[in-house]
C-alpha atoms as a PDB file:
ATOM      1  CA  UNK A   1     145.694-153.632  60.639  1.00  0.00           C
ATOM      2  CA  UNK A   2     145.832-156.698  58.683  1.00  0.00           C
ATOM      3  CA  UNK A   3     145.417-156.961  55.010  1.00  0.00           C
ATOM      4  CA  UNK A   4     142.526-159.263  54.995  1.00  0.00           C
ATOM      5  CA  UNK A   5     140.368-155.885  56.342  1.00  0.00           C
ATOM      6  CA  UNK A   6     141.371-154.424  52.601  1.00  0.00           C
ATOM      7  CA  UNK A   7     138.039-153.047  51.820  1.00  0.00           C
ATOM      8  CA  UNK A   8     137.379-150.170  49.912  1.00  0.00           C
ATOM      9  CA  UNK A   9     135.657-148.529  53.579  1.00  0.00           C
ATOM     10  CA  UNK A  10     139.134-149.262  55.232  1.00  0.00           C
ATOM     11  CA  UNK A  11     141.280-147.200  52.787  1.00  0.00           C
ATOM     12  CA  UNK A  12     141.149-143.913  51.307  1.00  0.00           C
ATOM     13  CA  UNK A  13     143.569-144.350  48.307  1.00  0.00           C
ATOM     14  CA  UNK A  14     145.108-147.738  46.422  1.00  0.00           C
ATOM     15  CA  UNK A  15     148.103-147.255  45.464  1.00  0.00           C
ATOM     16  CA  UNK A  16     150.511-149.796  43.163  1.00  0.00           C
ATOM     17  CA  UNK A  17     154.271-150.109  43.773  1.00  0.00           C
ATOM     18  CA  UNK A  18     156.984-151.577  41.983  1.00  0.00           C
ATOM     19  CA  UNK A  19     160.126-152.652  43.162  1.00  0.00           C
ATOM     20  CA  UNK A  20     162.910-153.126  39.665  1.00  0.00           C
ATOM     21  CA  UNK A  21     166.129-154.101  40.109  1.00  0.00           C
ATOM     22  CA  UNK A  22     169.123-156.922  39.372  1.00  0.00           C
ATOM     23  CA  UNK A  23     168.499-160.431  41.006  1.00  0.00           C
ATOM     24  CA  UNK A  24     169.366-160.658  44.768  1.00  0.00           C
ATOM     25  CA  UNK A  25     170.031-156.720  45.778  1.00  0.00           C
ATOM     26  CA  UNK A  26     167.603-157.467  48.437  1.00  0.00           C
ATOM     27  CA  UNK A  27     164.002-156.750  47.120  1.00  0.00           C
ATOM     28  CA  UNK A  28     161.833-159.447  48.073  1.00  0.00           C
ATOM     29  CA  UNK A  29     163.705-159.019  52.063  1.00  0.00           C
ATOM     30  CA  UNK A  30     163.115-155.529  51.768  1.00  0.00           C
ATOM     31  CA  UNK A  31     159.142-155.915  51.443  1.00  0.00           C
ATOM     32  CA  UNK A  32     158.736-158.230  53.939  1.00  0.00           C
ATOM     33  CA  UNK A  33     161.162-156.520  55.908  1.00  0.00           C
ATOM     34  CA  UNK A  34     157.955-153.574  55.225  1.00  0.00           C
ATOM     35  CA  UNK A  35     155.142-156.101  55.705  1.00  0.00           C
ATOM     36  CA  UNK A  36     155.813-158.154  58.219  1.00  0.00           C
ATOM     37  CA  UNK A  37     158.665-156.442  60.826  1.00  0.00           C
ATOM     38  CA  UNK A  38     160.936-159.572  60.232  1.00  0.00           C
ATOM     39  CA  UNK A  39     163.369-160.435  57.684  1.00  0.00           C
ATOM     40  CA  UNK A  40     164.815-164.178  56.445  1.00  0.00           C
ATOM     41  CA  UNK A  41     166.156-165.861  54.303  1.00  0.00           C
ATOM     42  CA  UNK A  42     164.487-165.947  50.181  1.00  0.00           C
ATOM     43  CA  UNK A  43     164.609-167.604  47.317  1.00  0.00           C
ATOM     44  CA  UNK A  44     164.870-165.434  44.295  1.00  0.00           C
ATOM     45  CA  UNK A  45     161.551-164.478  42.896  1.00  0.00           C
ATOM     46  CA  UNK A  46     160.344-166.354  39.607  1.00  0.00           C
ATOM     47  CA  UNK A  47     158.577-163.835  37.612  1.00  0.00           C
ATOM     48  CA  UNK A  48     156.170-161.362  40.166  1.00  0.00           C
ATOM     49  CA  UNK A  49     154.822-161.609  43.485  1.00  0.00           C
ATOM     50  CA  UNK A  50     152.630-159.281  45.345  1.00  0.00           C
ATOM     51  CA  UNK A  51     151.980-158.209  48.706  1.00  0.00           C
ATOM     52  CA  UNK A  52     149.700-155.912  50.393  1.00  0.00           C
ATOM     53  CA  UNK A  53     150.269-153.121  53.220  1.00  0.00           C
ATOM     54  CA  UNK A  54     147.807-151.150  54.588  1.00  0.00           C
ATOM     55  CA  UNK A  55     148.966-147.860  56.639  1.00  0.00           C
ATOM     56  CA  UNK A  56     148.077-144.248  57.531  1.00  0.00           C
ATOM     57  CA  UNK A  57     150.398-141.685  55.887  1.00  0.00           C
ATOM     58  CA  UNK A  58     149.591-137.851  55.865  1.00  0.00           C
ATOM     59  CA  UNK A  59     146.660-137.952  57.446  1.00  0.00           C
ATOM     60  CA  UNK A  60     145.573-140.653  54.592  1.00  0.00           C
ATOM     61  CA  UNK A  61     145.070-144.539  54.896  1.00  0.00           C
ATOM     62  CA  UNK A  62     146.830-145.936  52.193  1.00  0.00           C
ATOM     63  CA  UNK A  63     146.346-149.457  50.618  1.00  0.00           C
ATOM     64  CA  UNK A  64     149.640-150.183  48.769  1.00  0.00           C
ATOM     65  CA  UNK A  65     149.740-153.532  46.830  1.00  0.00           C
ATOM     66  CA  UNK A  66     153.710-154.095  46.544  1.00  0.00           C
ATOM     67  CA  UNK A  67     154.748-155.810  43.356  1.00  0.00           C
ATOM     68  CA  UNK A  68     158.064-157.740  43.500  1.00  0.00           C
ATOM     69  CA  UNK A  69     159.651-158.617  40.293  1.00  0.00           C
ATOM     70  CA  UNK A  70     162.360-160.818  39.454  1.00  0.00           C
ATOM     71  CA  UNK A  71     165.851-159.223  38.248  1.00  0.00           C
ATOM     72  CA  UNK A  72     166.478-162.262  36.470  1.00  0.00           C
ATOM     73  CA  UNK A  73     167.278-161.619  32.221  1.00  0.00           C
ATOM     74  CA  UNK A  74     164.850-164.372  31.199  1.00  0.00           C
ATOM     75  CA  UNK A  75     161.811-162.893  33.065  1.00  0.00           C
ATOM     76  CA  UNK A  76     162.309-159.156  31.676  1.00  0.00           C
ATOM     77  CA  UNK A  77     159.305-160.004  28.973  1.00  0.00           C
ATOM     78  CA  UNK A  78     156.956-161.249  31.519  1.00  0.00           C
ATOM     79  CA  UNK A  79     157.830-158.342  34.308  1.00  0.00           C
ATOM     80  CA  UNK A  80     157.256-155.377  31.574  1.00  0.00           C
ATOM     81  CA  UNK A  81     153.350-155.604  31.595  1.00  0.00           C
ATOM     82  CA  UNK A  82     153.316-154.640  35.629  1.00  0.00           C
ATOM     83  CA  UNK A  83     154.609-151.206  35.104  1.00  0.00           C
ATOM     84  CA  UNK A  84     151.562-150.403  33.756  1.00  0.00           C
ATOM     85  CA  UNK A  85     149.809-148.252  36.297  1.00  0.00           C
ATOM     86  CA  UNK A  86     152.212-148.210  38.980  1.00  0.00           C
ATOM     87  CA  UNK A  87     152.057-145.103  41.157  1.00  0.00           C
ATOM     88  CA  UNK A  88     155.362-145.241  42.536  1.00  0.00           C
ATOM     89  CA  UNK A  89     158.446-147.228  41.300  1.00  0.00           C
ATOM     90  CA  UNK A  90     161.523-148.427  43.938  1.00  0.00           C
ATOM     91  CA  UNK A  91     165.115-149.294  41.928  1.00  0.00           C
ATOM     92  CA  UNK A  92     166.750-151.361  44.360  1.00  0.00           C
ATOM     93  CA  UNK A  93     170.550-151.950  44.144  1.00  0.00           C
ATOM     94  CA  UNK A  94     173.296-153.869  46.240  1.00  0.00           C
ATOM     95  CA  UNK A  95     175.645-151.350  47.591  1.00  0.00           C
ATOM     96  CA  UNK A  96     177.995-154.213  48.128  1.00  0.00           C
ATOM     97  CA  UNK A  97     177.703-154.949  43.975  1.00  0.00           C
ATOM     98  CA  UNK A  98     178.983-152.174  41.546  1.00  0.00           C
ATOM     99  CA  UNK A  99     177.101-153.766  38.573  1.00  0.00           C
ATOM    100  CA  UNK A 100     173.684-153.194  40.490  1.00  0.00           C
ATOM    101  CA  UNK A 101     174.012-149.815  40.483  1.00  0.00           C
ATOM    102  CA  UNK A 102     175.208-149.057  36.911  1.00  0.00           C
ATOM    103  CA  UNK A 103     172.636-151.417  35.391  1.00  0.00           C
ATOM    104  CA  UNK A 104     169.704-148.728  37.414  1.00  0.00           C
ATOM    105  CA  UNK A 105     171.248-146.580  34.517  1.00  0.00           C
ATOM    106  CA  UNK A 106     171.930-148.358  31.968  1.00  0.00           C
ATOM    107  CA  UNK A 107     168.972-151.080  31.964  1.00  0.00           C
ATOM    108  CA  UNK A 108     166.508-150.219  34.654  1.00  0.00           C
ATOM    109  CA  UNK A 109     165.770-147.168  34.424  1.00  0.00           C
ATOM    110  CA  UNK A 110     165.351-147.081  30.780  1.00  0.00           C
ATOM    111  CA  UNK A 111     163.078-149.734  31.268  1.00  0.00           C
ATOM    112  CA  UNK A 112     160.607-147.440  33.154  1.00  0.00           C
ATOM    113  CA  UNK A 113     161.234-145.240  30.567  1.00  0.00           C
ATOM    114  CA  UNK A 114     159.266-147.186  27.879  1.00  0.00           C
ATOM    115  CA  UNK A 115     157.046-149.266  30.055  1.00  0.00           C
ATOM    116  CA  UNK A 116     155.723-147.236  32.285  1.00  0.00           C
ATOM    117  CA  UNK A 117     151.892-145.747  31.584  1.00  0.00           C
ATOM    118  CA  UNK A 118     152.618-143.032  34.344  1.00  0.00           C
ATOM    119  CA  UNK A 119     155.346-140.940  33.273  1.00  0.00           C
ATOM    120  CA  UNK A 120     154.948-138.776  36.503  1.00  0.00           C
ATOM    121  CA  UNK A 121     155.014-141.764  38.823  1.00  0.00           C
ATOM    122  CA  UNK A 122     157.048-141.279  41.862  1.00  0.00           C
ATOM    123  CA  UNK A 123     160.093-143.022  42.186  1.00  0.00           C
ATOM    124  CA  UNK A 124     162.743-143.806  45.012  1.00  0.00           C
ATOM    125  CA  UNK A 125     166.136-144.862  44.418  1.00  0.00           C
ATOM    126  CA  UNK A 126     166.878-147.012  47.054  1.00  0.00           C
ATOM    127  CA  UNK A 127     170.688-148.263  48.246  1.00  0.00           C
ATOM    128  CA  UNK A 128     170.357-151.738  50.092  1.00  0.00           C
ATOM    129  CA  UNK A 129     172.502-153.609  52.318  1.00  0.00           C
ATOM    130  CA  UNK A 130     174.034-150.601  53.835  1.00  0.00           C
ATOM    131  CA  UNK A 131     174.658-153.160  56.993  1.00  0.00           C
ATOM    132  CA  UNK A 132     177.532-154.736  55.425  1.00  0.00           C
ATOM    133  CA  UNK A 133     179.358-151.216  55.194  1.00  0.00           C
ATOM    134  CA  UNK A 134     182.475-152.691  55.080  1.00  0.00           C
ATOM    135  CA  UNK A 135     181.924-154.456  51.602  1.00  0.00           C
ATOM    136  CA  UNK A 136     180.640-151.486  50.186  1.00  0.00           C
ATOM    137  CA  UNK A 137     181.665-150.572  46.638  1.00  0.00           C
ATOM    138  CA  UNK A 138     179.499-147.329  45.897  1.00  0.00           C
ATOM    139  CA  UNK A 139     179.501-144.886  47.855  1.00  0.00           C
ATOM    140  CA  UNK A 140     176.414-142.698  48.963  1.00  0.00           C
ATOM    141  CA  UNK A 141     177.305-139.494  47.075  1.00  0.00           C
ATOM    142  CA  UNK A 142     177.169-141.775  43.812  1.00  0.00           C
ATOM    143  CA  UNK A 143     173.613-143.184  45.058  1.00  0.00           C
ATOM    144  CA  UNK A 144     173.014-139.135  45.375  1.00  0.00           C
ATOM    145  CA  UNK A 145     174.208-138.447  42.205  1.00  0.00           C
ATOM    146  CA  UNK A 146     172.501-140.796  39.979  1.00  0.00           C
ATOM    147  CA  UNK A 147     168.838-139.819  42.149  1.00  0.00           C
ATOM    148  CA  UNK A 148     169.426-136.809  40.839  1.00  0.00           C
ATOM    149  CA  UNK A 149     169.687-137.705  37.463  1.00  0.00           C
ATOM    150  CA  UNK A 150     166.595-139.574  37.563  1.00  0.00           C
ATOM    151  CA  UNK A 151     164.339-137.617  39.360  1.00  0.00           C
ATOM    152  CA  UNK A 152     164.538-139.793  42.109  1.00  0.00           C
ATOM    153  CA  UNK A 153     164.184-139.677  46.099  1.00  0.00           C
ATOM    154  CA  UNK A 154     167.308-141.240  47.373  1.00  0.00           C
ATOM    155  CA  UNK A 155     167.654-143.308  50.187  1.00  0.00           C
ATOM    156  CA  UNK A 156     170.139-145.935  51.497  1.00  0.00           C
ATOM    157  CA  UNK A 157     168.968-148.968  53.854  1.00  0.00           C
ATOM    158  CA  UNK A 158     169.024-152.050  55.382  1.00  0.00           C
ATOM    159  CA  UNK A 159     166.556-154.981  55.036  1.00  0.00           C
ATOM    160  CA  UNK A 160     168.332-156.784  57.415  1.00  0.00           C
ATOM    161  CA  UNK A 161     168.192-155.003  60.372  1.00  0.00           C
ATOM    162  CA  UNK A 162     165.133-152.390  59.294  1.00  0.00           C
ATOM    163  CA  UNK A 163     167.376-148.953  58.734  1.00  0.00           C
ATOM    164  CA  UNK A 164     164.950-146.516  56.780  1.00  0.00           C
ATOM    165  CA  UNK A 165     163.090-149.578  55.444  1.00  0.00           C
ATOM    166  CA  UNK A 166     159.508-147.621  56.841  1.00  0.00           C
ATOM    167  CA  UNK A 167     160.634-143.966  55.815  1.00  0.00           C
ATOM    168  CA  UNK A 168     161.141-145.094  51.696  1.00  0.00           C
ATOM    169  CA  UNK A 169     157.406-146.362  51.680  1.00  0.00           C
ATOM    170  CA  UNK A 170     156.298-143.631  53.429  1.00  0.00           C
ATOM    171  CA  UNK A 171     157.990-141.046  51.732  1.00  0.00           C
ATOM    172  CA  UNK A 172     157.078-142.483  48.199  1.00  0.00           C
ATOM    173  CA  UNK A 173     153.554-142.423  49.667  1.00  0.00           C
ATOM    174  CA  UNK A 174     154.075-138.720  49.797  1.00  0.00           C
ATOM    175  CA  UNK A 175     155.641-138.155  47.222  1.00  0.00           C
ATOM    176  CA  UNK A 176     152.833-140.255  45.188  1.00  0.00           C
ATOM    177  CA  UNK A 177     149.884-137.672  47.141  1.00  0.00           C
ATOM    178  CA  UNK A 178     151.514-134.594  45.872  1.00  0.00           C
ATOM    179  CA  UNK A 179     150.627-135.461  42.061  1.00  0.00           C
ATOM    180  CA  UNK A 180     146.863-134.804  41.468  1.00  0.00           C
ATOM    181  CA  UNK A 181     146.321-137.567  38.927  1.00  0.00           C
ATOM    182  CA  UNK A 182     147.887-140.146  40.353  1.00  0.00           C
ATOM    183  CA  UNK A 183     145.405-139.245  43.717  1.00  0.00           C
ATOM    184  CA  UNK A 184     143.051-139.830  41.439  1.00  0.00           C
ATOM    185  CA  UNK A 185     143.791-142.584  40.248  1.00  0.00           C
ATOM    186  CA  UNK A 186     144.046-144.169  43.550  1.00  0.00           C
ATOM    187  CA  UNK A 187     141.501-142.805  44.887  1.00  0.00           C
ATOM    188  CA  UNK A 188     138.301-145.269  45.932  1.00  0.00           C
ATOM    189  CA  UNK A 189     136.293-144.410  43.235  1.00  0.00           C
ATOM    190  CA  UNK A 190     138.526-145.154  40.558  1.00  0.00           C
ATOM    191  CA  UNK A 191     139.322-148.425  42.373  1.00  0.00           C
ATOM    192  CA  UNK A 192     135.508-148.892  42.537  1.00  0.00           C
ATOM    193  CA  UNK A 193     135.453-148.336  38.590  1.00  0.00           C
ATOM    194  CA  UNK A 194     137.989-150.988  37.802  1.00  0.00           C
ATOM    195  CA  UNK A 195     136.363-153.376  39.452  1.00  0.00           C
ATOM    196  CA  UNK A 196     133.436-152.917  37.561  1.00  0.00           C
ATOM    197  CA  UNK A 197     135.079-152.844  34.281  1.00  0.00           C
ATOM    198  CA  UNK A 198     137.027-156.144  35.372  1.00  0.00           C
ATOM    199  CA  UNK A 199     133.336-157.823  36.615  1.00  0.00           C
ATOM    200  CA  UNK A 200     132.241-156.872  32.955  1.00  0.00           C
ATOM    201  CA  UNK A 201     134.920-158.959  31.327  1.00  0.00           C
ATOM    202  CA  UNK A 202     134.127-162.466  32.171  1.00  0.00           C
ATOM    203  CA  UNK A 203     137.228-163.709  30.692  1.00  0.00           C
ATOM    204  CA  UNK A 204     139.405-161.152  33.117  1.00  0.00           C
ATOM    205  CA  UNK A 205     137.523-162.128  36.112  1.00  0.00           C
ATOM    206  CA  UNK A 206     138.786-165.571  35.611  1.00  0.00           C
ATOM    207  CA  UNK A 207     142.250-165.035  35.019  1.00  0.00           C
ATOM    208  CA  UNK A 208     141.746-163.182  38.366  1.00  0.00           C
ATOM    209  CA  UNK A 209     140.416-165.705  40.303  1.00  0.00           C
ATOM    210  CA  UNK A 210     143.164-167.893  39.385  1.00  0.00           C
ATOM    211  CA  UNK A 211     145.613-165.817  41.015  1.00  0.00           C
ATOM    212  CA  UNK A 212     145.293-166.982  44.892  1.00  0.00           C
END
């Protein structure tokens, strides 16, 4: 099903997902690795970019609109404002790049800490690039460990050639469904809601329309 059928009849919950991470672990590949079955070469992301997947997980069909946001230091001030109402939150690291993973800990993570507006949002901890095993620097017990320490689903994977790029959605999809509030917040008539509130505010629905 293609994305342009998004309408609130072809969907039972909207979902918002945020992938975090350092610059060039692999985030923007690993979405349209998601979206699109096919994976090449990108430039680095300047500032957010969004994409939208629709799919049928537990029984549900699930609109998830995919925010990618760029690891880069100067755009941290501009990327803060989209954790707001995220659902589910991906921290992406190189496993090929030590400093990826210890700045989940030491920057990321802390990040979602104070900018997040769900503080029981789902999150995955994701290891990337698991293709180039023989570069690897971290190993998958230390991916394990620090999961753990966040409250994290772990997973490792490869945008490249597709290893458990499906299962991470779809098991943050899951894990997103078993918290009440954030169903409801998903759900179509909260979606229906916001629209209304954002057709209210001329000013907002401008800034919207800008967008495409």
């Amino acid at each position: 099903m293609s994305s342009s059928s998004s309408q609130n009849s072809g969907y039972d919950l909207s979902f918002k997902v945020l992938l975090i991470g350092d610059s060039a672990v692999g985030k923007s590949s690993l979405i349209l690795s998601f979206i699109s079955n096919s994976v090449q070469d990108i430039a680095p992301t300047i500032g957010v970019d969004f994409k939208i997947k629709l799919l049928t997980v537990g029984g549900k069909r699930l609109k998830l609109t995919i925010w990618d946001t760029a690891g880069q230091e100067r755009f941290r001030t501009l990327t803060s404002s989209y954790y707001r109402g995220a659902q589910g939150i991906i921290l992406v690291y190189d496993v090929t790049r030590r400093d990826t993973f210890t700045n989940l800990s030491e920057v990321w993570s802390k990040e979602v800490e104070l900018y997040s507006s769900n503080q029981d949002c789902a999150k995955v901890l994701v290891g990337n690039k698991v293709d180039r095993d023989s570069e690897r620097v971290v190993s998958r017990e230390e991916g394990l460990a620090l999961a753990e320490e966040l409250g994290c689903l772990f997973f490792e994977c490869s945008a490249k050639t597709r290893e458990n790029v499906d299962q991470i959605f779809e098991e943050l999809a899951l894990k997103i469904m078993e918290v009440p509030t954030l169903v409801e917040e998903g759900s179509t008539a909260a979606v229906k809601r916001n629209i209304l509130k954002q057709n209210q505010q001329p000013q907002a629905s401008q800034d919207n329309g800008c967008c495409f």
